[in-house]
C-alpha atoms as a PDB file:
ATOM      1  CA  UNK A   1      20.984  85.759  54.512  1.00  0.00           C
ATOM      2  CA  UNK A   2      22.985  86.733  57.537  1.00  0.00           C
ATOM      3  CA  UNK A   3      24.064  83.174  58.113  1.00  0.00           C
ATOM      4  CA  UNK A   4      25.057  82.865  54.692  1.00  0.00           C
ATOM      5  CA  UNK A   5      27.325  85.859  55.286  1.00  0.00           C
ATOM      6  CA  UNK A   6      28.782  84.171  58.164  1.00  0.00           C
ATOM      7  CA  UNK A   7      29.518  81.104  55.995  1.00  0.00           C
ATOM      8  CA  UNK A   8      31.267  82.937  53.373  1.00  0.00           C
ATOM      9  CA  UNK A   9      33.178  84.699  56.436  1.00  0.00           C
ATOM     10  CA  UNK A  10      34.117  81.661  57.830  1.00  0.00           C
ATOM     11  CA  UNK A  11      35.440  80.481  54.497  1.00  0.00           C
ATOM     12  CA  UNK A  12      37.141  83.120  53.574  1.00  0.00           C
ATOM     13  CA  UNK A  13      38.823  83.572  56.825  1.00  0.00           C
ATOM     14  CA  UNK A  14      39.838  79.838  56.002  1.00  0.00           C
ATOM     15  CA  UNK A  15      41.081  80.075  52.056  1.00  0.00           C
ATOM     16  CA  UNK A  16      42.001  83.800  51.570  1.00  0.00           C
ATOM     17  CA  UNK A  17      45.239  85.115  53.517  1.00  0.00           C
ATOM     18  CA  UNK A  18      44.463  88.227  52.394  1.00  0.00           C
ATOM     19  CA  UNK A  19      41.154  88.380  53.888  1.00  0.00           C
ATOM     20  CA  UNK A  20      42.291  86.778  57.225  1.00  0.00           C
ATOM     21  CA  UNK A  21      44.500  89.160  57.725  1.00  0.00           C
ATOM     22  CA  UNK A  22      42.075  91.769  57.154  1.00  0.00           C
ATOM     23  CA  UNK A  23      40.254  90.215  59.392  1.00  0.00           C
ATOM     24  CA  UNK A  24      42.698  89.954  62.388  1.00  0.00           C
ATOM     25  CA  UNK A  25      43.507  93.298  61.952  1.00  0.00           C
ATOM     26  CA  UNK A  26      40.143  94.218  62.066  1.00  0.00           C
ATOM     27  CA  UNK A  27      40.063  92.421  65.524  1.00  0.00           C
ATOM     28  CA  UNK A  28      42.689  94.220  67.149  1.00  0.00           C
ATOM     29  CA  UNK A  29      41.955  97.735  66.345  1.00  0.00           C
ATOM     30  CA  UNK A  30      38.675  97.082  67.554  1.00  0.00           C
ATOM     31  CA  UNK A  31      39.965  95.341  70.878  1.00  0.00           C
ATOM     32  CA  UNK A  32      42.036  99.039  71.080  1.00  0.00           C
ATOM     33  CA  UNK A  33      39.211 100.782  70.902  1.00  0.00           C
ATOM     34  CA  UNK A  34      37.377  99.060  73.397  1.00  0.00           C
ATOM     35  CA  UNK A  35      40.237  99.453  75.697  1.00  0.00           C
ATOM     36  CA  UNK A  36      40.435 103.059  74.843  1.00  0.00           C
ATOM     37  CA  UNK A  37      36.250 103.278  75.402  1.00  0.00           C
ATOM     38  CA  UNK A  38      36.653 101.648  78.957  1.00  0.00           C
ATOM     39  CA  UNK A  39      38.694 104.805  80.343  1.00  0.00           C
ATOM     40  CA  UNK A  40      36.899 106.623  82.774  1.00  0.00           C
ATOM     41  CA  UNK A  41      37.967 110.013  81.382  1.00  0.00           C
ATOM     42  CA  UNK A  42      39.411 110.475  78.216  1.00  0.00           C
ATOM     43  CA  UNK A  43      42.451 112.596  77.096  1.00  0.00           C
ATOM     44  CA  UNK A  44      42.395 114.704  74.223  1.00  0.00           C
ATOM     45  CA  UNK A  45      44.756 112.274  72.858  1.00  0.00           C
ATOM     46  CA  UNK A  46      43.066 109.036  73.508  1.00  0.00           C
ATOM     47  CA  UNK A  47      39.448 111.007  71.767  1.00  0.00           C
ATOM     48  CA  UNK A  48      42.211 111.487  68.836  1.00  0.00           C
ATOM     49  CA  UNK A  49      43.782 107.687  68.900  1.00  0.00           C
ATOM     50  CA  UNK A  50      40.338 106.611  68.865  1.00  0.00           C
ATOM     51  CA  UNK A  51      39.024 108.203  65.758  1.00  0.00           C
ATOM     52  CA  UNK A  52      42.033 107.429  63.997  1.00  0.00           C
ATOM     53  CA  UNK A  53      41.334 103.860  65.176  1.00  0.00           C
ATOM     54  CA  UNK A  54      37.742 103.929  63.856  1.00  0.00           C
ATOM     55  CA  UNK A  55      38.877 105.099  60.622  1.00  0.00           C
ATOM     56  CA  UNK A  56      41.300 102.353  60.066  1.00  0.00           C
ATOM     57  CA  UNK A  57      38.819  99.890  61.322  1.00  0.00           C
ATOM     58  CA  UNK A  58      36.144 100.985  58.658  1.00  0.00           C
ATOM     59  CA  UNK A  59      38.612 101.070  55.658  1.00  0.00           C
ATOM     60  CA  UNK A  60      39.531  97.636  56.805  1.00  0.00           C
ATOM     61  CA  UNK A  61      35.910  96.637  56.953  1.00  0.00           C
ATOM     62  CA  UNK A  62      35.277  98.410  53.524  1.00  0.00           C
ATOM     63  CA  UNK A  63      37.871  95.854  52.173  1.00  0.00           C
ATOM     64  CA  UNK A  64      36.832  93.198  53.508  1.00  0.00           C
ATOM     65  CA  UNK A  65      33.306  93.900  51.961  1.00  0.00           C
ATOM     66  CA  UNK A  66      34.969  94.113  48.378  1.00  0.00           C
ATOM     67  CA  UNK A  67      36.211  91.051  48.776  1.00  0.00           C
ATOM     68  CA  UNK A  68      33.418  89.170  49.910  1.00  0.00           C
ATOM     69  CA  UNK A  69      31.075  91.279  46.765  1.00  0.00           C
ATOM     70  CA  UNK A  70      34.274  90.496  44.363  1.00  0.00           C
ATOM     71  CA  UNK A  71      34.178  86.314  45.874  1.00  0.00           C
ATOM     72  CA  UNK A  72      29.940  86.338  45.351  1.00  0.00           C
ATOM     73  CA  UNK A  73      30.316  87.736  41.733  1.00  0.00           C
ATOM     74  CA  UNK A  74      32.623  84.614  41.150  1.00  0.00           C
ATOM     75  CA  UNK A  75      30.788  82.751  42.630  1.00  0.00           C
ATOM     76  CA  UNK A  76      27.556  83.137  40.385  1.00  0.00           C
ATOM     77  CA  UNK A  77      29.336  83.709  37.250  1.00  0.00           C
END
């Protein structure tokens, strides 16, 4: 099942703009984050730029999930 997630990921990220997109943003918050995680001490401000980050990332992921739900209903009917 997982690699057949993959798959559809990987074509997806190859047909849908929309979806790559998604995608890429996706990428980069989570590269922010990282980079925001790898501070020895955190600031008030970076604890804030993070959640805000994490909540972006997961509506981004939450779209990304309709899509592939809305491209497997397609794809059976």
């Amino acid at each position: 099942m997982e690699r057949n997630q993959d798959e559809l990921k990987a074509h997806l990220m190859a047909t849908d703009e929309h979806f790559r997109h998604l995608a890429e943003q996706h990428a980069e918050f989570k590269k922010q984050i990282e980079a925001i995680e790898a501070k020895a001490h955190l600031t008030p401000e970076d604890e804030a730029e993070e959640n805000r980050l994490k909540k972006l990332k997961l509506h981004l992921k939450d779209q990304m999930s309709e899509i592939i739900a809305r491209y497997r209903t397609q794809s059976v009917a």
